[in-house]
C-alpha atoms as a PDB file:
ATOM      1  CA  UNK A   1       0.000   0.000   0.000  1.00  0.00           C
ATOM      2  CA  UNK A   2       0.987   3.698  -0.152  1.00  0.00           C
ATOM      3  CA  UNK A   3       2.737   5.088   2.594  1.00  0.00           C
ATOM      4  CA  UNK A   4       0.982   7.201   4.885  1.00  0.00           C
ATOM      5  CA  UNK A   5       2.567  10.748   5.351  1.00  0.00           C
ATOM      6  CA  UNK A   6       3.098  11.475   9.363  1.00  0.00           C
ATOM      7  CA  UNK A   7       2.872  15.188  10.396  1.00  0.00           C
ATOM      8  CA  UNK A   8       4.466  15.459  14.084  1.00  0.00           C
ATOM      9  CA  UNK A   9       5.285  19.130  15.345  1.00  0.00           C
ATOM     10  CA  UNK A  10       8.734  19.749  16.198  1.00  0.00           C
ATOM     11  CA  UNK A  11       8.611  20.419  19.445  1.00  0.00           C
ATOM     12  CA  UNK A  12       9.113  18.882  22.901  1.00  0.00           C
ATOM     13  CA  UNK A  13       5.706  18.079  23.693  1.00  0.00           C
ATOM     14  CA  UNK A  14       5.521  15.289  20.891  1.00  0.00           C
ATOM     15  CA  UNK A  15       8.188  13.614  21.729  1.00  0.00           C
ATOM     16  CA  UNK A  16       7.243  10.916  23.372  1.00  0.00           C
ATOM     17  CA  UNK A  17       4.318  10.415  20.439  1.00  0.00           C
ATOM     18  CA  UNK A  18       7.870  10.380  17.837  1.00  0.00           C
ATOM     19  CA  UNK A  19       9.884   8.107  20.155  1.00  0.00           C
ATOM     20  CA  UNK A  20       7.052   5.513  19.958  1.00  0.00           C
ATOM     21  CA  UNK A  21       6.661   5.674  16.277  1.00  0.00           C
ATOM     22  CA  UNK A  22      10.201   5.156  15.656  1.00  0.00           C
ATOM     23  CA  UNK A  23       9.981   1.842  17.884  1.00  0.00           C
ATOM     24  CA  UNK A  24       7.004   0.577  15.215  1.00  0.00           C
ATOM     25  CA  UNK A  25       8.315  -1.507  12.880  1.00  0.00           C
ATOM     26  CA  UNK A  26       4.410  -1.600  11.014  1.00  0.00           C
ATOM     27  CA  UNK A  27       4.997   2.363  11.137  1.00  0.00           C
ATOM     28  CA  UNK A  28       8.614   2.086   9.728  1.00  0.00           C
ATOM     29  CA  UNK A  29       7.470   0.354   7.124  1.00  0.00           C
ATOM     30  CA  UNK A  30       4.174   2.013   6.329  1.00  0.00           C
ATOM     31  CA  UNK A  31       4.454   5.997   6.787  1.00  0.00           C
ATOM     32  CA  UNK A  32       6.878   8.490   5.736  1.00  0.00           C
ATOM     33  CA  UNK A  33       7.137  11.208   9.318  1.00  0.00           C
ATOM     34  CA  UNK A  34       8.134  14.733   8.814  1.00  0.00           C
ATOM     35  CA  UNK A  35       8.067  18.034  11.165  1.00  0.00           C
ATOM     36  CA  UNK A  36       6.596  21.011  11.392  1.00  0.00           C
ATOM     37  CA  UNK A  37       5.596  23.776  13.906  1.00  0.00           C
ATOM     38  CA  UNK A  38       1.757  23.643  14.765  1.00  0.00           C
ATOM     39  CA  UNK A  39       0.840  26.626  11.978  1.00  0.00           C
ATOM     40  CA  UNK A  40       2.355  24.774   9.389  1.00  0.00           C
ATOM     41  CA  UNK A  41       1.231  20.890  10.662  1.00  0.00           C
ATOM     42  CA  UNK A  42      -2.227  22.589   9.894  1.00  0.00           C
ATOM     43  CA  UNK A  43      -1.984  24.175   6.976  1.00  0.00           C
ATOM     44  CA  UNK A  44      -0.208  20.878   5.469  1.00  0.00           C
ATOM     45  CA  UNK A  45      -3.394  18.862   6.279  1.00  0.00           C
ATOM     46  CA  UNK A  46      -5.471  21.270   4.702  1.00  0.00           C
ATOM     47  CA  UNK A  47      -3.605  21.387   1.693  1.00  0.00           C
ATOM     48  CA  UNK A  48      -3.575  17.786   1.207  1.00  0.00           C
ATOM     49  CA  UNK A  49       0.464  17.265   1.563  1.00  0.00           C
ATOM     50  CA  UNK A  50       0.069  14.706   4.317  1.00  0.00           C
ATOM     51  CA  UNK A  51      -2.352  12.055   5.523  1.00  0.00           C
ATOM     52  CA  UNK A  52      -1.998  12.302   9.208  1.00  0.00           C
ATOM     53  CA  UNK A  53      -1.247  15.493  11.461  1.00  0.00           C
ATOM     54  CA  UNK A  54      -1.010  17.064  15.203  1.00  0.00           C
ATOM     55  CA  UNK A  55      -2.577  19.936  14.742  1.00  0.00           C
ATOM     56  CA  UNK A  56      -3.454  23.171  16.808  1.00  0.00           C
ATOM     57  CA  UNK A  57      -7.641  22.497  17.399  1.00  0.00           C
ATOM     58  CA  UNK A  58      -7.923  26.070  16.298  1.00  0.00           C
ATOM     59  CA  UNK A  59      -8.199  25.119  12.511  1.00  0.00           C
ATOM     60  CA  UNK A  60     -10.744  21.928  13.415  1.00  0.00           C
ATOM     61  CA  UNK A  61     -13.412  23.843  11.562  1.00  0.00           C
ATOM     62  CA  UNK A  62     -12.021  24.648   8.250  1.00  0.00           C
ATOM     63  CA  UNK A  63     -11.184  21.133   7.722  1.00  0.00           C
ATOM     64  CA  UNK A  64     -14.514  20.277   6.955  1.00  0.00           C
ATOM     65  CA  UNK A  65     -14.901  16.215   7.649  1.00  0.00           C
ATOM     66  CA  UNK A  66     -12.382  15.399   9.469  1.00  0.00           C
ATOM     67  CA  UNK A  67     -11.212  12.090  11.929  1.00  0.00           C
ATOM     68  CA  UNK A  68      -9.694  11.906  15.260  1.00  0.00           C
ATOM     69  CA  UNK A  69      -7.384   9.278  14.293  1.00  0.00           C
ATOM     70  CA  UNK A  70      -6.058   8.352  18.146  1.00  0.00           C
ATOM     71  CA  UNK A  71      -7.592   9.225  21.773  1.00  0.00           C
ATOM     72  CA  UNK A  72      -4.233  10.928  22.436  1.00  0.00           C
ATOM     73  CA  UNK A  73      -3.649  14.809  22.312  1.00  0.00           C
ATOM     74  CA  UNK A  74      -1.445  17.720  23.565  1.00  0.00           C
ATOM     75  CA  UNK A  75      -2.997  18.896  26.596  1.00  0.00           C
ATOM     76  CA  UNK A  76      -2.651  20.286  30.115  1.00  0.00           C
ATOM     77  CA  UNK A  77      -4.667  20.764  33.462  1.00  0.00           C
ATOM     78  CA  UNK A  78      -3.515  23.534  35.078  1.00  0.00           C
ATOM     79  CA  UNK A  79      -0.014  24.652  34.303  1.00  0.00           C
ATOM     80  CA  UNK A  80       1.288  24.017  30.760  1.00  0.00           C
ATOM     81  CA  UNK A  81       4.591  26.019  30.673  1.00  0.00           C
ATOM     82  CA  UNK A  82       4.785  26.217  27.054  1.00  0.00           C
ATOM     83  CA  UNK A  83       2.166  28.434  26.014  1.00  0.00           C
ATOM     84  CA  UNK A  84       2.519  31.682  27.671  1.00  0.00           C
ATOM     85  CA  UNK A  85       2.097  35.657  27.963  1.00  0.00           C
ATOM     86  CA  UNK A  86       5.185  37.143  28.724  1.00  0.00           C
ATOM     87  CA  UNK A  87       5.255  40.496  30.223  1.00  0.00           C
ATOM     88  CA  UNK A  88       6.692  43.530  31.300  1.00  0.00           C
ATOM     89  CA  UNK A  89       3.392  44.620  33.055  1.00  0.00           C
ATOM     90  CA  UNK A  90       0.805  43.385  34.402  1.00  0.00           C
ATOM     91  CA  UNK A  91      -2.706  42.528  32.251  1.00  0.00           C
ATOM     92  CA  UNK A  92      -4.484  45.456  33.325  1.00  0.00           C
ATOM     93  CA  UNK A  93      -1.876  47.580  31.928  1.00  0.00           C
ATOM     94  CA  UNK A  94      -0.954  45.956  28.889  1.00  0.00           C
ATOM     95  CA  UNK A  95      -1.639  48.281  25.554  1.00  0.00           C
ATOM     96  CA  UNK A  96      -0.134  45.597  22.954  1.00  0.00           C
ATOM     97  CA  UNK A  97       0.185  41.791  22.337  1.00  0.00           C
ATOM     98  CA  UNK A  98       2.407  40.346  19.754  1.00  0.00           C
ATOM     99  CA  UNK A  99       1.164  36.909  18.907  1.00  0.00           C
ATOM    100  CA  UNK A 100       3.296  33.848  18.212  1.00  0.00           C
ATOM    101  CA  UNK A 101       3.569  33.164  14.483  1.00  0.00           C
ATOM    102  CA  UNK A 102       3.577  29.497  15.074  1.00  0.00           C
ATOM    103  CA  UNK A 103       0.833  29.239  16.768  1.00  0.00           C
ATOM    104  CA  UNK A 104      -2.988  29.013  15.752  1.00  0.00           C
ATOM    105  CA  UNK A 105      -4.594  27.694  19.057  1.00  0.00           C
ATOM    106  CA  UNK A 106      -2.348  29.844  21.387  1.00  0.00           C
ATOM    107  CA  UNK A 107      -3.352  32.850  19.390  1.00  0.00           C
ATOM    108  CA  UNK A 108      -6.845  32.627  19.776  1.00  0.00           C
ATOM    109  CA  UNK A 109      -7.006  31.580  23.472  1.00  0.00           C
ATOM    110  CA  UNK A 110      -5.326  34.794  24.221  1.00  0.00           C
ATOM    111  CA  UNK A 111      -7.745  36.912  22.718  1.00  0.00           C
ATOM    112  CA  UNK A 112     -10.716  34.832  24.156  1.00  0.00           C
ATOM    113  CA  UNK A 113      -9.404  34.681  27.791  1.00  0.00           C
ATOM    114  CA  UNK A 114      -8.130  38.226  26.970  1.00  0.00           C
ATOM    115  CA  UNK A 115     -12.282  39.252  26.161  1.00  0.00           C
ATOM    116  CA  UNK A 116     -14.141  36.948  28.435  1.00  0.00           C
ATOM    117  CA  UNK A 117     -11.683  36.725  31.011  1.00  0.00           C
ATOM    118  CA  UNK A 118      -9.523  39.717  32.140  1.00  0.00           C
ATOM    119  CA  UNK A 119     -12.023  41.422  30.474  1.00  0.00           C
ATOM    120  CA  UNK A 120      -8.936  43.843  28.643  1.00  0.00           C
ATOM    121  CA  UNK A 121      -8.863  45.167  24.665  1.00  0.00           C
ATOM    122  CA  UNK A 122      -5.140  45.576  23.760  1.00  0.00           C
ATOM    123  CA  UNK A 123      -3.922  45.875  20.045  1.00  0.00           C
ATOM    124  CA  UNK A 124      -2.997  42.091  18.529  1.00  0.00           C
ATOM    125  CA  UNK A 125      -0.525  42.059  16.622  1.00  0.00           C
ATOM    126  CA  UNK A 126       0.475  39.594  14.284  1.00  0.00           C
ATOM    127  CA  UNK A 127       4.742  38.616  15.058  1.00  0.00           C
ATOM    128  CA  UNK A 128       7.358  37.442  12.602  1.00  0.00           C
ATOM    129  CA  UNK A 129      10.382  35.246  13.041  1.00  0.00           C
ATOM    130  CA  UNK A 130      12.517  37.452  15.934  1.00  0.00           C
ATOM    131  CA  UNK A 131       9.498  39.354  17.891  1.00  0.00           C
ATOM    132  CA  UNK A 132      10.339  37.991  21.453  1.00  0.00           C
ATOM    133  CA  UNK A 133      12.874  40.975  20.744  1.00  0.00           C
ATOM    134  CA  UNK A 134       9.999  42.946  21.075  1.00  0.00           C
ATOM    135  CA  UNK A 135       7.995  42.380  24.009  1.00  0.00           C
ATOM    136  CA  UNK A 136       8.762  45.169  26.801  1.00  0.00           C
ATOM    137  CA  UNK A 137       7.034  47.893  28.293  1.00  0.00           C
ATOM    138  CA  UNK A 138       3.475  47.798  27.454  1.00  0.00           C
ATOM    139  CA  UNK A 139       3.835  45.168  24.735  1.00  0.00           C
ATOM    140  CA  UNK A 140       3.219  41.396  25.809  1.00  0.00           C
ATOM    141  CA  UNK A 141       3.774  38.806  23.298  1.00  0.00           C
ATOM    142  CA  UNK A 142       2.213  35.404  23.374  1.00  0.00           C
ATOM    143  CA  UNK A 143       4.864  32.356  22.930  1.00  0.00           C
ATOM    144  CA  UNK A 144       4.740  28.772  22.326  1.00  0.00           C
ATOM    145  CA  UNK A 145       6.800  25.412  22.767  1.00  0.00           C
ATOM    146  CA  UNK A 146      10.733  25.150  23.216  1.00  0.00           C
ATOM    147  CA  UNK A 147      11.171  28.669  22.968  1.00  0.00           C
ATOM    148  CA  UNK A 148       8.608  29.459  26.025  1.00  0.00           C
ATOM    149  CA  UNK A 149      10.088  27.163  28.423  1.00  0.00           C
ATOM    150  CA  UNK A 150      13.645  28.826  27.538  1.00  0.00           C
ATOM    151  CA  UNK A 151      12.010  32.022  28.523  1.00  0.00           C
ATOM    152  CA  UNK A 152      10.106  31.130  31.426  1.00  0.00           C
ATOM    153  CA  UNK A 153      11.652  34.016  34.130  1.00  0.00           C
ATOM    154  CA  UNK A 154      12.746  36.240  31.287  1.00  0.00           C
ATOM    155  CA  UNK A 155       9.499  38.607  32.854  1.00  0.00           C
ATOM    156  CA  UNK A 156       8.054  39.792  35.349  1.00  0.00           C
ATOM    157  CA  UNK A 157       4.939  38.808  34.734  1.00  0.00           C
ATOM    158  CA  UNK A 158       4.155  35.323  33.050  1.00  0.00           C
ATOM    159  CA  UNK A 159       0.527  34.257  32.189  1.00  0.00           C
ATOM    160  CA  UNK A 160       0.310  30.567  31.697  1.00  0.00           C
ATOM    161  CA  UNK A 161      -2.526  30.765  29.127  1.00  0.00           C
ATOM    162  CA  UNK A 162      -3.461  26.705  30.071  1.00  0.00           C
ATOM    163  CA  UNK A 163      -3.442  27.529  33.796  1.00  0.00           C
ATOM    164  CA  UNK A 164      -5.927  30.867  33.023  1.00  0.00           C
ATOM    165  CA  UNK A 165      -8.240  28.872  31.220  1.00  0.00           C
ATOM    166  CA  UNK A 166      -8.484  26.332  34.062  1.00  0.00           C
ATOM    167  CA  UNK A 167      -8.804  29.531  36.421  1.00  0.00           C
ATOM    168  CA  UNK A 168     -11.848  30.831  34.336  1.00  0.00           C
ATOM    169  CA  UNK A 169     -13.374  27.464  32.987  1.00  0.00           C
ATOM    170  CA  UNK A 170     -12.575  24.635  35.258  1.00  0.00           C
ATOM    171  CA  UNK A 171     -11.749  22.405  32.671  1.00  0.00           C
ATOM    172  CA  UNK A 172      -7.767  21.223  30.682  1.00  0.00           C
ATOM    173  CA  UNK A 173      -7.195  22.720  27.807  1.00  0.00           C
ATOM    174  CA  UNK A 174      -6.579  20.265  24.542  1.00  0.00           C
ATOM    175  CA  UNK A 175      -3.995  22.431  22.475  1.00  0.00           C
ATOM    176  CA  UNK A 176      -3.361  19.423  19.353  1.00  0.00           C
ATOM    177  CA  UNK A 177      -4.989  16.012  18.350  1.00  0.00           C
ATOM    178  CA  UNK A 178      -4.339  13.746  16.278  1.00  0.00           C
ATOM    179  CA  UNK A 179      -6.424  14.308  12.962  1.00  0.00           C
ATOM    180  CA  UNK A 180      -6.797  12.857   9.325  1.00  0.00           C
ATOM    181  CA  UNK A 181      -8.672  14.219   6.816  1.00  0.00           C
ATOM    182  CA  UNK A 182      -8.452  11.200   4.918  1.00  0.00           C
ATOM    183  CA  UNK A 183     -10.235   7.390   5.131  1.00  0.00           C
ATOM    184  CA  UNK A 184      -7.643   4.875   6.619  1.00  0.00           C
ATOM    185  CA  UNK A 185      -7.295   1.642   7.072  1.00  0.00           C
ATOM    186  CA  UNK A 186      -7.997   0.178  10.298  1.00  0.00           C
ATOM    187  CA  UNK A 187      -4.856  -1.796  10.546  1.00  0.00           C
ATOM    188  CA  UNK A 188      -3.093   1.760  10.328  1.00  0.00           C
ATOM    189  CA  UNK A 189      -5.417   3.452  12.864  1.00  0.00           C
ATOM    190  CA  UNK A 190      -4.910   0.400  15.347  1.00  0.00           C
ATOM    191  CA  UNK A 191      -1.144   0.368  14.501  1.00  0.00           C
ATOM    192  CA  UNK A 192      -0.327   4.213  14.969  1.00  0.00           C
ATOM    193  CA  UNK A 193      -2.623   4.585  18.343  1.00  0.00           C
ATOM    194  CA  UNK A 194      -0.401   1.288  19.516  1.00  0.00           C
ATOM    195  CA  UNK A 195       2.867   3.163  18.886  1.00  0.00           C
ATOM    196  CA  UNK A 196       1.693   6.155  20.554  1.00  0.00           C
ATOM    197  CA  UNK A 197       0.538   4.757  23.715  1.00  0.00           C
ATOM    198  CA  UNK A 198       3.991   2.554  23.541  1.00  0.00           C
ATOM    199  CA  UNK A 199       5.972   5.860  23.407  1.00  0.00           C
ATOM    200  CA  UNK A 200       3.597   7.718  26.225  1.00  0.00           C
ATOM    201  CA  UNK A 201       5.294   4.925  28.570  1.00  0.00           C
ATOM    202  CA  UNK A 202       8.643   5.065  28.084  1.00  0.00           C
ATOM    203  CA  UNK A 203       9.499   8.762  28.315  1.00  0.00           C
ATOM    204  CA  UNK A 204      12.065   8.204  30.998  1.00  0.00           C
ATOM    205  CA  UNK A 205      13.701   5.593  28.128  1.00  0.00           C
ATOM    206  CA  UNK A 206      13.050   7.928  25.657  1.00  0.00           C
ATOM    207  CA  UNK A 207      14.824  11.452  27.597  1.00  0.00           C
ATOM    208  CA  UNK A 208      18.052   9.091  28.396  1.00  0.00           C
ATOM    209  CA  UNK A 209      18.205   8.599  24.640  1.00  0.00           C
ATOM    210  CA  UNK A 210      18.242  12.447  23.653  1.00  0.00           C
ATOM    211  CA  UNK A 211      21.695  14.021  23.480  1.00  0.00           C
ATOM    212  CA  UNK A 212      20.743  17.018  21.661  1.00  0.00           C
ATOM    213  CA  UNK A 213      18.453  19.188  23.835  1.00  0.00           C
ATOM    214  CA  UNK A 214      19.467  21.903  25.806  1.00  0.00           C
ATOM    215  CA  UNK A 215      17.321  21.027  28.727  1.00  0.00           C
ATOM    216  CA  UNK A 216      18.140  18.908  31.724  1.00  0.00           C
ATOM    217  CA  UNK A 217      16.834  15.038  32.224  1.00  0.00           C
ATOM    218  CA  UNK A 218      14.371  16.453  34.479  1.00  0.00           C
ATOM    219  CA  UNK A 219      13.745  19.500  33.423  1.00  0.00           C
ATOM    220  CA  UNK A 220      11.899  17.728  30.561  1.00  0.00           C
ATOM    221  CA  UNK A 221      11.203  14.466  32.726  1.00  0.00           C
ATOM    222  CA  UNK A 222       8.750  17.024  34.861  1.00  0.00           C
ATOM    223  CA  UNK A 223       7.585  18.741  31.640  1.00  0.00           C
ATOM    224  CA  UNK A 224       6.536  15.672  29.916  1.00  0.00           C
ATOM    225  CA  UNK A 225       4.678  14.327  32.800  1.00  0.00           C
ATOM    226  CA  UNK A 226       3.421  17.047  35.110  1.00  0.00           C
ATOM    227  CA  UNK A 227       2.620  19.733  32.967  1.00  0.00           C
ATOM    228  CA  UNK A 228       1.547  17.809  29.758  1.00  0.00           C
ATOM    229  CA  UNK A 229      -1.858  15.417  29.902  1.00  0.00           C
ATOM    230  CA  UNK A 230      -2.129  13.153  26.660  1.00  0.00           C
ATOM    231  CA  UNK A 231      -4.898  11.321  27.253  1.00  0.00           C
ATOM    232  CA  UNK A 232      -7.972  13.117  25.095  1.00  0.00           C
ATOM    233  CA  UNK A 233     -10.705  11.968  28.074  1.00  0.00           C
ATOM    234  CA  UNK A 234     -14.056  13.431  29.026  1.00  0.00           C
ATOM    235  CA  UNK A 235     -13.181  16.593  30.933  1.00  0.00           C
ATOM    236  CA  UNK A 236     -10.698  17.497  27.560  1.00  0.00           C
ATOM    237  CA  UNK A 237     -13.282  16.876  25.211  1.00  0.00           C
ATOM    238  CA  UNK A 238     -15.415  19.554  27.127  1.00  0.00           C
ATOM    239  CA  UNK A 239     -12.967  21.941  27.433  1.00  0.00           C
ATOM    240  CA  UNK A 240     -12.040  21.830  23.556  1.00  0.00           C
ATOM    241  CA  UNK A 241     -16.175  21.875  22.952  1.00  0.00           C
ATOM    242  CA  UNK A 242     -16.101  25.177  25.435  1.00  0.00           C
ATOM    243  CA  UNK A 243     -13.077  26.540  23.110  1.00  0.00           C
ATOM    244  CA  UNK A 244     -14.775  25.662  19.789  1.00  0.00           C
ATOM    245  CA  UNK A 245     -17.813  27.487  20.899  1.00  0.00           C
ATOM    246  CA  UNK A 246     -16.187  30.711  21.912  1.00  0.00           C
ATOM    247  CA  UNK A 247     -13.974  30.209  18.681  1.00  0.00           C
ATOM    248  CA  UNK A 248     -17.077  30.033  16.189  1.00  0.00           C
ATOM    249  CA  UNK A 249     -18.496  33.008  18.483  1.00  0.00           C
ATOM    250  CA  UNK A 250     -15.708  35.500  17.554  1.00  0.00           C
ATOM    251  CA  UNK A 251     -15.048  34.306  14.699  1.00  0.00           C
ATOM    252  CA  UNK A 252     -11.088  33.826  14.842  1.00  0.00           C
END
């Protein structure tokens, strides 16, 4: 058969999803895997340039039909550390936000919690490659994955945009899931949720394996299984219904 074509994004939070696909001979032998940040993992499915993606919920309803292929996401409850507002002030006095290029999801929880929320209207602005440069004074900026938890006490202030959702909902926050836009074969769908699951337990395996990542064993160790909740359950599945709604409501 033709090979599917594997989407992961190339960040730390999918690891564990990558180190379990790697360990699949069926998966080896069956899919092609490439990388991309969230933005792009999106706008690859919609284009039709791969089969199977993580991608940011955000763009769930321009896909049109569309199937969860595994009950595993990106998530959090509470505390994400890789999705956050960074700023030299706090919210009440922020006048700008520069949002995170490669980000979809992260982009438009920050202007929903930012509305409904702490109920404040600053000027969204749209970053490009280098705008972390840029956030200071009364300009926040919004920033995702790797380069977020590098810059976690950069700021003063630091809005965990996973933990305020929790704080105003009471419900995890799903940031990615597993999608296909595309009919496939059960074999595959039963084959790629096995290697996931397989890689979900053996992260401590899987960090002793890494050489090239500038954060410590447990540094990630605490990321990978504190802040981050995989498992797409019940109380996820109502929290990404909550953020759908407010989505379709202002229309981002």
């Amino acid at each position: 058969m033709q090979k599917i074509r594997i989407t992961a994004i190339s960040y730390l939070n999918t690891m564990p999803f990558v180190y379990g696909m790697m360990q699949s001979d069926y998966l080896k032998e069956n899919s092609i895997i490439d990388f991309a940040t969230p933005s792009e993992c999106g706008d690859k499915l919609l284009s039709g340039d791969t089969d199977v993606g993580i991608v940011p919920v955000a763009i769930l309803p321009r896909l049109g039909n569309y199937t969860i292929v595994a009950p595993f996401c990106i998530g959090a409850v509470g505390k994400v550390a890789s999705v956050s507002l960074f700023s030299d002030v706090p919210l009440l006095k922020i006048k700008k936000i520069v949002l995170d290029y490669q980000s979809r999801t992260s982009v438009a929880l920050v202007q929903i919690l930012a509305e409904k929320y702490w109920k404040i209207n600053p000027e969204f602005i749209n970053g490009q490659p280098g705008f972390e440069n840029k956030i200071g004074g009364e300009t926040a900026g919004v920033v995702i994955g790797d380069r977020a938890l590098l810059m976690q006490k950069r700021f003063k202030y630091n809005y965990d945009l996973s933990e305020e959702w929790l704080l105003y909902t009471g419900l995890p926050f799903v940031f990615a899931l597993w999608v296909s836009t595309k009919k496939l074969l059960p074999e595959f769908t039963r084959e790629f949720s096995k290697a996931l699951k397989n890689g979900l337990s053996r992260i401590d395996e899987m960090v002793l394996s890494r050489k090239d990542i500038v954060f410590s064993t447990d540094e990630i160790v605490k990321y990978l299984k504190v802040n981050l909740s995989y498992d797409f359950n019940e109380a996820k599945k109502r929290g990404l219904e909550l953020f759908l709604k407010y989505l379709s409501e202002q229309n981002l």
